[in-house]
Structures are given as C-alpha cells and as structure tokens.
Protein backbone atom coordinates (compact mmCIF):
# COMPACT_ATOMS: atom_id res chain seq x y z
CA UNK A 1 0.00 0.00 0.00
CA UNK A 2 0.83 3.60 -0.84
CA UNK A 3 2.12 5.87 1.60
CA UNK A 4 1.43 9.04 -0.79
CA UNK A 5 -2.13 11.33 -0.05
CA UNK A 6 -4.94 10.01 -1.82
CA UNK A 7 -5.76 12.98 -4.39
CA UNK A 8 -9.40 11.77 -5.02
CA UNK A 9 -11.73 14.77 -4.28
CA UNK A 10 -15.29 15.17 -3.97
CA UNK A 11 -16.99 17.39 -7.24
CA UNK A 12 -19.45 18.30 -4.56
CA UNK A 13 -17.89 18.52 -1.17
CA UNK A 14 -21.98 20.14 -0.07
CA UNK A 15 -23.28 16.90 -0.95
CA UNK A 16 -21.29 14.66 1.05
CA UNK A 17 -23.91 14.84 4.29
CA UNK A 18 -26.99 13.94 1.76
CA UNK A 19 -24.97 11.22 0.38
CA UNK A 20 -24.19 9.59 3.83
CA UNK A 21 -27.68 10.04 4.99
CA UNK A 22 -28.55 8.05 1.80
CA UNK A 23 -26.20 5.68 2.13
CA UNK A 24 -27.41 4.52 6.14
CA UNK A 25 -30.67 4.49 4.14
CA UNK A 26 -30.16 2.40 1.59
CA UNK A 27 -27.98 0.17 3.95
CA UNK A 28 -31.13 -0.06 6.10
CA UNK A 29 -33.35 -1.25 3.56
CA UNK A 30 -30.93 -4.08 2.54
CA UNK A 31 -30.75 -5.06 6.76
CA UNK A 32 -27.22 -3.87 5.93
CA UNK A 33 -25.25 -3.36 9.92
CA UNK A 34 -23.81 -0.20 8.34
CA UNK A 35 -22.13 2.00 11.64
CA UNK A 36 -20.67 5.64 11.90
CA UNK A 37 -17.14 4.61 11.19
CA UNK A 38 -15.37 1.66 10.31
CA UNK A 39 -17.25 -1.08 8.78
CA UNK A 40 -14.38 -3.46 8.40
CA UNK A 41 -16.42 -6.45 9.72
CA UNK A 42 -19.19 -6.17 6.85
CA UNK A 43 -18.00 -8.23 3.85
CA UNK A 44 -17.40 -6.88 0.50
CA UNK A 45 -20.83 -8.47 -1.18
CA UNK A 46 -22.53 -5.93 1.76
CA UNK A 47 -20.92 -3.25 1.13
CA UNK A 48 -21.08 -3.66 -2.63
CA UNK A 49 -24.87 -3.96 -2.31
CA UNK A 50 -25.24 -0.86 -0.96
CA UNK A 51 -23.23 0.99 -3.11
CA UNK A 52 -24.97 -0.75 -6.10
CA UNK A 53 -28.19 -0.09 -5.07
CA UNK A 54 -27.19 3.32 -4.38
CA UNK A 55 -26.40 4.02 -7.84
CA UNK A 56 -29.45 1.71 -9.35
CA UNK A 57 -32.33 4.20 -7.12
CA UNK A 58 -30.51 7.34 -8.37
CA UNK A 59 -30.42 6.50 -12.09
CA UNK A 60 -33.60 4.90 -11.64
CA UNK A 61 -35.08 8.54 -10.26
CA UNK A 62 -33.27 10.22 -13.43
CA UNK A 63 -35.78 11.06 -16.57
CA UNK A 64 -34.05 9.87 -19.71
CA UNK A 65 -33.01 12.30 -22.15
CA UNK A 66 -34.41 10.48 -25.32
CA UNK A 67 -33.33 13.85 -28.12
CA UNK A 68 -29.78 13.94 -26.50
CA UNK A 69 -29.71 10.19 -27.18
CA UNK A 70 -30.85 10.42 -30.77
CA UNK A 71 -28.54 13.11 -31.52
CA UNK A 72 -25.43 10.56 -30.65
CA UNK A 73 -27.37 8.01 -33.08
CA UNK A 74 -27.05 10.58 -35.82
C-alpha cells in the first residue's frame, strides 16, 4: 500500500452529508449493519450492495433524455 495522499476529491464537497444520509438508508433497507465509522467487519458483497443499489435508485429517479440520445445516433 501507498504511503502518498490520496488525491481523489469530492466534485461536490456540499453533498457529502446527503450522500451519507442516503447511504445509512439504503444500507437499512438491505438489513445492511452499516455503523458511523469503520465497517471493516461487513464483507465486501454488503458493502457492494449498498453501493450498487445506491447508484441503481438514483439512475432509476433520473428522466431519460431520449433527443440527447438520438442526436449521438445521428
């Protein structure tokens, strides 16, 4: 493992309360044990699921954008 700073920064540092709230959520739903803090006991299948269905309810709540995706047809 690296002993450098990670550079990866949030494109919305606002959001990052919203997205935590949704995550305990989502983790809820799933009967996911998700705690404040480290989660190292869950196992990577649990915390995949909630990432995954993290993503899959927010594209799911997005309209599609059916003349943007004919004009990339053209």
């Amino acid at each position: 493992m690296s002993n450098t700073k990670s550079s990866n920064q949030a494109a919305v540092p606002e959001a990052k309360g919203a997205l935590d709230r949704f995550k305990f959520e989502v983790a809820n739903e799933l009967g996911v044990p998700l705690t404040d803090g480290y989660n190292g006991n869950l196992t990577s299948k649990q915390n995949g699921s909630v990432g995954g269905y993290m993503v899959k309810k927010i594209v799911s709540e997005q309209p599609l954008n059916f003349s943007f995706m004919f004009y990339i047809m053209i």
